[in-house]
PDB file of N, CA and C in Angstrom:
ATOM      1  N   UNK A   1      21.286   3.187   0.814  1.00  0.00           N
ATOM      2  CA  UNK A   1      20.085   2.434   1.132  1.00  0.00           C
ATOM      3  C   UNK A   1      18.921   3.406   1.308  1.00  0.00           C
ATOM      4  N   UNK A   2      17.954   2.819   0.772  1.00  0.00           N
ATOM      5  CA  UNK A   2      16.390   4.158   0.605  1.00  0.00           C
ATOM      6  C   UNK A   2      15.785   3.898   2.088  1.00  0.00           C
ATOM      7  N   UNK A   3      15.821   4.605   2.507  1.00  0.00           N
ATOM      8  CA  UNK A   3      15.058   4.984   3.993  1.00  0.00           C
ATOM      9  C   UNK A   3      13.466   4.451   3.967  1.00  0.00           C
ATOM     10  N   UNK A   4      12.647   4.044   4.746  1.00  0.00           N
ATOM     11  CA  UNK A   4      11.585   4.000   5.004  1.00  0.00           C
ATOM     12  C   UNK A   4      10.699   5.242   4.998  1.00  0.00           C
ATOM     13  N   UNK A   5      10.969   6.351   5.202  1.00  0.00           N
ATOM     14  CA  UNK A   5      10.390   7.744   5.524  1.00  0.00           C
ATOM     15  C   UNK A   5      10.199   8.331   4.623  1.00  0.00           C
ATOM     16  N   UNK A   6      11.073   8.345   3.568  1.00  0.00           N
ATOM     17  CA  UNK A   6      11.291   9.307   2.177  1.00  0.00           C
ATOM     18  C   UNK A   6       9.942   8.779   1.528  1.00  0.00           C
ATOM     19  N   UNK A   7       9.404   9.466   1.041  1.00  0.00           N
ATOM     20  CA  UNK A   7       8.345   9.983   0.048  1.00  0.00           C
ATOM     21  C   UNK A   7       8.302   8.598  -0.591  1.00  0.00           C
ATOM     22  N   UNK A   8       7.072   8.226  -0.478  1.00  0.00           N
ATOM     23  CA  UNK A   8       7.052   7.153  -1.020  1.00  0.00           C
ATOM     24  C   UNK A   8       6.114   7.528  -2.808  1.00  0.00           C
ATOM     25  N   UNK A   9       6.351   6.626  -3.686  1.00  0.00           N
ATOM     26  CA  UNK A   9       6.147   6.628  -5.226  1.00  0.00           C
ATOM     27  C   UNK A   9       5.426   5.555  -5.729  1.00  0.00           C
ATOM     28  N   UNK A  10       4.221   5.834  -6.059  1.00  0.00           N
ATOM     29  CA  UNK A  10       3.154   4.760  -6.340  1.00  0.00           C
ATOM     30  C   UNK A  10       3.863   4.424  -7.663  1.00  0.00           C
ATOM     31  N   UNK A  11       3.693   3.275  -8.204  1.00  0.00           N
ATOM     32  CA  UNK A  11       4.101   2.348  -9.035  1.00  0.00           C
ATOM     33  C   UNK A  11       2.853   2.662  -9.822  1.00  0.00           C
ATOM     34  N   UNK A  12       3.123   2.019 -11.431  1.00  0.00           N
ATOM     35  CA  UNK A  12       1.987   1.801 -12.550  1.00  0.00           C
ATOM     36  C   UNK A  12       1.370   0.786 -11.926  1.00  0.00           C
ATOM     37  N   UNK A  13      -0.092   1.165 -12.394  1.00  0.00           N
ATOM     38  CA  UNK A  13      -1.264   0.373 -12.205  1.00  0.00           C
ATOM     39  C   UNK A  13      -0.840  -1.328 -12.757  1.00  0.00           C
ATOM     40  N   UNK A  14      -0.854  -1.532 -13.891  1.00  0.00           N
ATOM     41  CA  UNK A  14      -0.078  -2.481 -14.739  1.00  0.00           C
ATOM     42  C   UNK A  14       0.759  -3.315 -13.598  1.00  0.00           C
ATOM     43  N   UNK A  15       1.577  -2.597 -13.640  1.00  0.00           N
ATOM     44  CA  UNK A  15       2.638  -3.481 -12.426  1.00  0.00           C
ATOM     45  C   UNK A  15       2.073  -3.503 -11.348  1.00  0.00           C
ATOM     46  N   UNK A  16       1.195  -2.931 -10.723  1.00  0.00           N
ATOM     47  CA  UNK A  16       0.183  -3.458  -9.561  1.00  0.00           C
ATOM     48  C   UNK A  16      -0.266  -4.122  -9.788  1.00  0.00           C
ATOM     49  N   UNK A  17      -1.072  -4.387 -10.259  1.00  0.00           N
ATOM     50  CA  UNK A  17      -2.338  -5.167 -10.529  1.00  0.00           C
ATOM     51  C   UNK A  17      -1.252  -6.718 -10.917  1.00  0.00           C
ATOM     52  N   UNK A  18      -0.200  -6.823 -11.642  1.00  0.00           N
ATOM     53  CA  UNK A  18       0.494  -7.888 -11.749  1.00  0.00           C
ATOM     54  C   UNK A  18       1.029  -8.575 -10.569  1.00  0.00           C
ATOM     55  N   UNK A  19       1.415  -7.649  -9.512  1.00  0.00           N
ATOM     56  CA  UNK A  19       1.701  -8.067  -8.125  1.00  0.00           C
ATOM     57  C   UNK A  19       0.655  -8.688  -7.582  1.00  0.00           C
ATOM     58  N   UNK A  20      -0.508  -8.055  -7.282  1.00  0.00           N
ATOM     59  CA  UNK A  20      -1.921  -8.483  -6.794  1.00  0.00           C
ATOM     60  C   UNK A  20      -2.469  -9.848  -7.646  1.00  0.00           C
ATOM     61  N   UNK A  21      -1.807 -10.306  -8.432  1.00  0.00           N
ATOM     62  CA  UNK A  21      -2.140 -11.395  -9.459  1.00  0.00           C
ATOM     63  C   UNK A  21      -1.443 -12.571  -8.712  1.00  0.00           C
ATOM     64  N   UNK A  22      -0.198 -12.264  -8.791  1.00  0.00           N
ATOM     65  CA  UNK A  22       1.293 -13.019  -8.200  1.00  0.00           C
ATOM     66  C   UNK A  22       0.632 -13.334  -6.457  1.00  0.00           C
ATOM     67  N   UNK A  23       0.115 -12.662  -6.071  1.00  0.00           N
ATOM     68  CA  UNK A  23      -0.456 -12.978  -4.537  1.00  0.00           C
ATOM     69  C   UNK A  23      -1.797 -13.863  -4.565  1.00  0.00           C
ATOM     70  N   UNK A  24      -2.347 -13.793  -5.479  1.00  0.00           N
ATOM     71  CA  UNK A  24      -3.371 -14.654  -5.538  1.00  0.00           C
ATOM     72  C   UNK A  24      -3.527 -15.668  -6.209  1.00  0.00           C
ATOM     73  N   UNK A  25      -2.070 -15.992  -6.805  1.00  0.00           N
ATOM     74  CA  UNK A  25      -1.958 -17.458  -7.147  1.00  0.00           C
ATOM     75  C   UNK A  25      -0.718 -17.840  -6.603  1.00  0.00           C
ATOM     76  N   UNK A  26      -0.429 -16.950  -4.892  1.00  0.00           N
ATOM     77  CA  UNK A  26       0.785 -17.395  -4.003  1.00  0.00           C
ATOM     78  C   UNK A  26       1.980 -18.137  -5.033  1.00  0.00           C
ATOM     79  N   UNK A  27       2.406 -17.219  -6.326  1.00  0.00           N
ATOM     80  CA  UNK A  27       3.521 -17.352  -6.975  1.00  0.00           C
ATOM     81  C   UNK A  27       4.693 -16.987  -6.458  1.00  0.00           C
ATOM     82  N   UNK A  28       5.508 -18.266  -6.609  1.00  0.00           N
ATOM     83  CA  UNK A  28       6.941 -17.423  -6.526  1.00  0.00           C
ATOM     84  C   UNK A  28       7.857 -16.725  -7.177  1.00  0.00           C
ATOM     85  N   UNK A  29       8.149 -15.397  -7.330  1.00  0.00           N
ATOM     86  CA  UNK A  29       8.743 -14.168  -8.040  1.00  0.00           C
ATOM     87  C   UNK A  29      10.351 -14.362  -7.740  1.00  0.00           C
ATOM     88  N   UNK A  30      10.901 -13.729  -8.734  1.00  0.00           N
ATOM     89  CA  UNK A  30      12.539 -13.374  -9.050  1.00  0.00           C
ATOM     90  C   UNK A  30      12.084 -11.868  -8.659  1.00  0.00           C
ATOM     91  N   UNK A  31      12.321 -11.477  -7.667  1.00  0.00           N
ATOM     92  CA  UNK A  31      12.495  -9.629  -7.559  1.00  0.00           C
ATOM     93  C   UNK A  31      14.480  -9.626  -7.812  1.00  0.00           C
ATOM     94  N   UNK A  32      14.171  -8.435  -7.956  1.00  0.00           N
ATOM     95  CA  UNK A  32      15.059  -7.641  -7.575  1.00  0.00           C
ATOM     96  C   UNK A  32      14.347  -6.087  -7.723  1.00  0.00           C
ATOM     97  N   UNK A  33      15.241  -6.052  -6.198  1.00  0.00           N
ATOM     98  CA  UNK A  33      15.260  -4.575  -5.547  1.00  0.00           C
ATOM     99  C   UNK A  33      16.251  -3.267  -6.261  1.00  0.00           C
ATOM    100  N   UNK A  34      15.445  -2.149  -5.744  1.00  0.00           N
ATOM    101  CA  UNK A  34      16.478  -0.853  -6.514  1.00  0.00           C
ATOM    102  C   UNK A  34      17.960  -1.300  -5.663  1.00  0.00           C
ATOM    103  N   UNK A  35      18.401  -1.743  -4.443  1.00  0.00           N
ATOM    104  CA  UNK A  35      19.360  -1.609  -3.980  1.00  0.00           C
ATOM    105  C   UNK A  35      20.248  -2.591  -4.684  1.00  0.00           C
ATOM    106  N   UNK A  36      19.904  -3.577  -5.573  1.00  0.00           N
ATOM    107  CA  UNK A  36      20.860  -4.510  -6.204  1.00  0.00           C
ATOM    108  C   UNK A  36      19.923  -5.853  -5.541  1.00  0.00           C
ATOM    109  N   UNK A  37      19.524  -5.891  -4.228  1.00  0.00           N
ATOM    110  CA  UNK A  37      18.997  -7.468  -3.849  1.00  0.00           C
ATOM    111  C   UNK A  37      18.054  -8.163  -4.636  1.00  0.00           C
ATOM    112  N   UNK A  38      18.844  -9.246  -4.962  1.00  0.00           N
ATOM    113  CA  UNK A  38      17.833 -10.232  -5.724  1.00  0.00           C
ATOM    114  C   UNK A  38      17.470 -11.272  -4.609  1.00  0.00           C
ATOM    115  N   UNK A  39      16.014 -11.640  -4.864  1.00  0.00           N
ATOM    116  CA  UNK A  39      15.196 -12.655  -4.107  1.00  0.00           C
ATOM    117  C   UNK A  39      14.521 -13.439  -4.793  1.00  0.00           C
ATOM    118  N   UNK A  40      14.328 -14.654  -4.055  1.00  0.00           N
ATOM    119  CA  UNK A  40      13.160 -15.586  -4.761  1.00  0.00           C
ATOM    120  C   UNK A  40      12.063 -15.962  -3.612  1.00  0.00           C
ATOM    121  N   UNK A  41      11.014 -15.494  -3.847  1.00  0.00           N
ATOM    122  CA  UNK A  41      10.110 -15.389  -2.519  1.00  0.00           C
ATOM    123  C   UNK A  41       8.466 -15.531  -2.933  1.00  0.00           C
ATOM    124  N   UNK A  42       7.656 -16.289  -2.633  1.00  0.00           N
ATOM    125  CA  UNK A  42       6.435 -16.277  -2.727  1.00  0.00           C
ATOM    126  C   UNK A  42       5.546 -14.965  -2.590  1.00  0.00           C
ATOM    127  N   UNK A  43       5.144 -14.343  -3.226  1.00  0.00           N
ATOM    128  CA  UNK A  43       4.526 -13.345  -2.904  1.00  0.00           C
ATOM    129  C   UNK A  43       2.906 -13.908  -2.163  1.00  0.00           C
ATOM    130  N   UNK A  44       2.634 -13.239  -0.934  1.00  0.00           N
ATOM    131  CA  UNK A  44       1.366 -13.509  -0.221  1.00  0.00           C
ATOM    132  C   UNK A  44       0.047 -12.775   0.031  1.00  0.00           C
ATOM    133  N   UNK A  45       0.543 -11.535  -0.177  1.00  0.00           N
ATOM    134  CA  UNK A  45      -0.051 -10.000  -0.052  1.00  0.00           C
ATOM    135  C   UNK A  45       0.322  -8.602  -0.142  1.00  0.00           C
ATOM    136  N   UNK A  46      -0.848  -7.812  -0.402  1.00  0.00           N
ATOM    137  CA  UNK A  46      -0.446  -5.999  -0.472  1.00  0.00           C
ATOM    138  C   UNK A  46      -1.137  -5.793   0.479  1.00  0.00           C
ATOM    139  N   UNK A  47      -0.245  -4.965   0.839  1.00  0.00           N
ATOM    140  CA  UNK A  47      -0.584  -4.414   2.261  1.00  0.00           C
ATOM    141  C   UNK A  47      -0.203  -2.717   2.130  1.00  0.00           C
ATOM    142  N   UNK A  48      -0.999  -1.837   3.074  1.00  0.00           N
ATOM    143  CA  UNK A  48      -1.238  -0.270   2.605  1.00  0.00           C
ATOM    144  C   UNK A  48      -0.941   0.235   4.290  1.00  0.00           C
ATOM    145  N   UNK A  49       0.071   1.204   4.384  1.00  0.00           N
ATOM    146  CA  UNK A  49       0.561   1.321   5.749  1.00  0.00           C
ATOM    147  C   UNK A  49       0.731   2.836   5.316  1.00  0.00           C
ATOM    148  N   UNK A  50       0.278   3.755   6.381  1.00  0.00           N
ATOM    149  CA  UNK A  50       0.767   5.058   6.327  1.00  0.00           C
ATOM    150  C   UNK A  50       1.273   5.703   4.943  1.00  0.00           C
ATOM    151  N   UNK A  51      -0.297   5.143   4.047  1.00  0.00           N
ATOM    152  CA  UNK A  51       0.296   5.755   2.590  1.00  0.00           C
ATOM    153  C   UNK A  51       1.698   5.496   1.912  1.00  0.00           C
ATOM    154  N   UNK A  52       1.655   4.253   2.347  1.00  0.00           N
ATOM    155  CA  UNK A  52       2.730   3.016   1.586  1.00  0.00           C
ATOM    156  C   UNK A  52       2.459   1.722   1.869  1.00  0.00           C
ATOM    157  N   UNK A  53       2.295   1.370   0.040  1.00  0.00           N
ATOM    158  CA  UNK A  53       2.387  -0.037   0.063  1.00  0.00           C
ATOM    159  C   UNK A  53       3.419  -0.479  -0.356  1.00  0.00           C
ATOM    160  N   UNK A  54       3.058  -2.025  -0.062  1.00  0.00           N
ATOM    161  CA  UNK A  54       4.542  -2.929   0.568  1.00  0.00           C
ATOM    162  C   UNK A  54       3.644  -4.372   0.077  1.00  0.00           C
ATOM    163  N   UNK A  55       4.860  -5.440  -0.374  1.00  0.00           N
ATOM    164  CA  UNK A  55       4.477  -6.815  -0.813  1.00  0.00           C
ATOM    165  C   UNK A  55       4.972  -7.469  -0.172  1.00  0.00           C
ATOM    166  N   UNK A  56       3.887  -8.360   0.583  1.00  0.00           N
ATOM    167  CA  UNK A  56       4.561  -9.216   1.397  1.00  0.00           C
ATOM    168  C   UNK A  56       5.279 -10.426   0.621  1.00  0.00           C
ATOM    169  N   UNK A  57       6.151 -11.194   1.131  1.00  0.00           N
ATOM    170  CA  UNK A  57       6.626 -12.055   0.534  1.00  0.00           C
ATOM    171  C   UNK A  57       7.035 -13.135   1.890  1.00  0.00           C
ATOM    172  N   UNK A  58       7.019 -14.760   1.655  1.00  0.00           N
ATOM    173  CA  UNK A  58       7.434 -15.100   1.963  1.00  0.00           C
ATOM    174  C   UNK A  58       9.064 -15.802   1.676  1.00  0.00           C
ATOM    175  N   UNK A  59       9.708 -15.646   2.203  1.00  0.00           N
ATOM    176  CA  UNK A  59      10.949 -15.762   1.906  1.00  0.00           C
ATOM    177  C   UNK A  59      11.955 -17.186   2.929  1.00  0.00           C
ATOM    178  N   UNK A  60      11.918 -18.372   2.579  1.00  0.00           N
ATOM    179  CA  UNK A  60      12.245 -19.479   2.857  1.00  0.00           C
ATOM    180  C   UNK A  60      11.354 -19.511   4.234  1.00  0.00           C
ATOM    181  N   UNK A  61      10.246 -19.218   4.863  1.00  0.00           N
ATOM    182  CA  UNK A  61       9.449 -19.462   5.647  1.00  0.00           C
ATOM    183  C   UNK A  61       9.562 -17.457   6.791  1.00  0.00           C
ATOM    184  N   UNK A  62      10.359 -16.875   6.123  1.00  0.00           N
ATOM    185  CA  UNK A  62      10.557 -15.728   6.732  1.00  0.00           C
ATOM    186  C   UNK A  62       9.802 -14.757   6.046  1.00  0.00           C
ATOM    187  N   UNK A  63       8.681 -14.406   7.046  1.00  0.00           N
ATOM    188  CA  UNK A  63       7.843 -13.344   6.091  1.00  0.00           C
ATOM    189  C   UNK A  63       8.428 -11.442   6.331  1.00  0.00           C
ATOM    190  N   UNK A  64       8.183 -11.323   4.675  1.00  0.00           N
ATOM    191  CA  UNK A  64       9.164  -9.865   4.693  1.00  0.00           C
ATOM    192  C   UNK A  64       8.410  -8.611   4.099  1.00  0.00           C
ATOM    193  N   UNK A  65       8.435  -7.468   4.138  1.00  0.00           N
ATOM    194  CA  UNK A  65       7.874  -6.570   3.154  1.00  0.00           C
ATOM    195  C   UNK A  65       8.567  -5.854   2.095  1.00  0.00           C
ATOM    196  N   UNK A  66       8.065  -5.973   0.858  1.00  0.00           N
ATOM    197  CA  UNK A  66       9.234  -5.075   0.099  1.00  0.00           C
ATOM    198  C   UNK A  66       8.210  -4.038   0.062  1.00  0.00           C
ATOM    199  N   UNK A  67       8.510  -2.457  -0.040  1.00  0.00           N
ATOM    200  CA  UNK A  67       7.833  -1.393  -0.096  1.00  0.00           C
ATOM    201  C   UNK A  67       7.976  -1.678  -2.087  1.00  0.00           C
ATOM    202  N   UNK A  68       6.842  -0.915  -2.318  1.00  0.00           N
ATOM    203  CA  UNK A  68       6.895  -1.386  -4.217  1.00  0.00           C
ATOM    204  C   UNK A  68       7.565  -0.459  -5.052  1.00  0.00           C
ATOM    205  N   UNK A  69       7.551   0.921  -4.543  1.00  0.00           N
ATOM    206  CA  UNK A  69       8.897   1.531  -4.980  1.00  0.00           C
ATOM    207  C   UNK A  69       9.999   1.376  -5.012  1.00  0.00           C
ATOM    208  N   UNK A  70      10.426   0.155  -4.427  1.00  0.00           N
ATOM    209  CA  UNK A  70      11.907   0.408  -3.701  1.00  0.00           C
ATOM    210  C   UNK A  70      11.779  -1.248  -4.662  1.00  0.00           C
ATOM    211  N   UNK A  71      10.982  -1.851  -5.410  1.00  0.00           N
ATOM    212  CA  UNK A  71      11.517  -3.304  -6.400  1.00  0.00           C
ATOM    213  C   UNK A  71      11.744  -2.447  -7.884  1.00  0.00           C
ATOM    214  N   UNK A  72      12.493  -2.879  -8.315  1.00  0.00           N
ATOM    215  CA  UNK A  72      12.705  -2.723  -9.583  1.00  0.00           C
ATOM    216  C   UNK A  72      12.648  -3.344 -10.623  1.00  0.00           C
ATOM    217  N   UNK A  73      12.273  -4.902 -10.657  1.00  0.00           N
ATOM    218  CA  UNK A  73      11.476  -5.843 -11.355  1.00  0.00           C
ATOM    219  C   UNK A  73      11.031  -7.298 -10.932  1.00  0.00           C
ATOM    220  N   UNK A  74      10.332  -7.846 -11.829  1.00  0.00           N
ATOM    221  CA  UNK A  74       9.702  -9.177 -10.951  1.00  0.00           C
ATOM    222  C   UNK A  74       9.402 -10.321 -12.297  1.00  0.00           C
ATOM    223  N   UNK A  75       9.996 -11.424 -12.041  1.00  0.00           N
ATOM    224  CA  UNK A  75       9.619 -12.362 -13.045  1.00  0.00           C
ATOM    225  C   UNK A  75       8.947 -13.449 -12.551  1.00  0.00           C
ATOM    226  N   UNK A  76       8.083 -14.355 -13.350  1.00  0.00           N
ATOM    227  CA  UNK A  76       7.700 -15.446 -13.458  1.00  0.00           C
ATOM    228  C   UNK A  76       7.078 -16.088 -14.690  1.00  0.00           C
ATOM    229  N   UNK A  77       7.072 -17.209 -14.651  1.00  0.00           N
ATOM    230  CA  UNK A  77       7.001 -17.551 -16.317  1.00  0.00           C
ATOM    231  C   UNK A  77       5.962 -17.543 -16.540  1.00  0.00           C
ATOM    232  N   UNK A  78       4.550 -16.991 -16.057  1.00  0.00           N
ATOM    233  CA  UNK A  78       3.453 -16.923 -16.901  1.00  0.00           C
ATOM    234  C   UNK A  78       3.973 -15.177 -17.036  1.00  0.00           C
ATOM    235  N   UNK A  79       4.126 -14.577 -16.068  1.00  0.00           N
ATOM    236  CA  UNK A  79       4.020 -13.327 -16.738  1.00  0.00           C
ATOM    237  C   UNK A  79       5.294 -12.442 -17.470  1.00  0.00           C
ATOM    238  N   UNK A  80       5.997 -13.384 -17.662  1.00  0.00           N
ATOM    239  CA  UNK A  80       7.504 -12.937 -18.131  1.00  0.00           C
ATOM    240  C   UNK A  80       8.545 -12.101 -17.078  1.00  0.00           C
ATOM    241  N   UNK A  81       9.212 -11.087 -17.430  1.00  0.00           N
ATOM    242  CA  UNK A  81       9.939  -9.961 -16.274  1.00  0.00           C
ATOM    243  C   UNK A  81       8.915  -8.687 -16.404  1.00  0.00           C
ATOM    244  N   UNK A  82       8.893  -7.995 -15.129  1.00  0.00           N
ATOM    245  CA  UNK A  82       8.119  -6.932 -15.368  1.00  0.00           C
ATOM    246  C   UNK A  82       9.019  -6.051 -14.867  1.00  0.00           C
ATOM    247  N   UNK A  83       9.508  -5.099 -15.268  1.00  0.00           N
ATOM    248  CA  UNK A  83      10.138  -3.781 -14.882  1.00  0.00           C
ATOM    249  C   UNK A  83       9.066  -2.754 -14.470  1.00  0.00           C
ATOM    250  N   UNK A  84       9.563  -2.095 -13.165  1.00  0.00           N
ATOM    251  CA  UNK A  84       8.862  -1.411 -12.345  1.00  0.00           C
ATOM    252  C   UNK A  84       8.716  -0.642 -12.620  1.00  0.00           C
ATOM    253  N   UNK A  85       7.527   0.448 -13.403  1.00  0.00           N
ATOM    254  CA  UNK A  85       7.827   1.907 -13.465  1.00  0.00           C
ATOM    255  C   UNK A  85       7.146   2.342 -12.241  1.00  0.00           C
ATOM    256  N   UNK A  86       7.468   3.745 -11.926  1.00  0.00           N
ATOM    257  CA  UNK A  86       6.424   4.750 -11.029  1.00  0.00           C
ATOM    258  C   UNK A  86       5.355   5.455 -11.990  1.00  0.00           C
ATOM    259  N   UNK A  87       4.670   6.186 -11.795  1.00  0.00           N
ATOM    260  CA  UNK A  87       3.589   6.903 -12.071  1.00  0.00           C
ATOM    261  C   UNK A  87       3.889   7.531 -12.315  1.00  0.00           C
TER     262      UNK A  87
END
């Protein structure tokens, strides 16, 4: 499991800016995480913490953060699957 502390890895612009899309039309996303977890969760916001950002999501009324390094892709049917690169 990836630690909170470890060096965090900005993601492509592309795949940002697709997240920040997904939050502003409060879409609900298919993630899956580098650890294997798959979710289905409304995305609500980016949020920037100690030189890491993180997507909020709501998740059956439980609000959560995924750090954006740590997803490894995201679907919805306007924007198809997006696989996560880093920078």
């Amino acid at each position: 499991m990836l630690r909170n502390n470890e060096d965090y890895r900005h993601i492509n612009c592309d795949d940002y800016d697709n997240l920040e899309l997904a939050c502003a039309k409060h879409w609900t996303l298919e993630l899956t995480l580098k650890n294997g977890e798959a979710l289905k969760a409304k995305a609500t916001d980016m949020i920037l913490r100690k030189n890491v950002e993180y997507l909020t999501i709501d998740l059956s009324g439980e609000t959560r953060e995924l750090r954006l390094d740590h997803i490894a892709s995201f679907s919805h049917p306007e924007l198809g699957t997006v696989f996560v690169s880093e920078e």
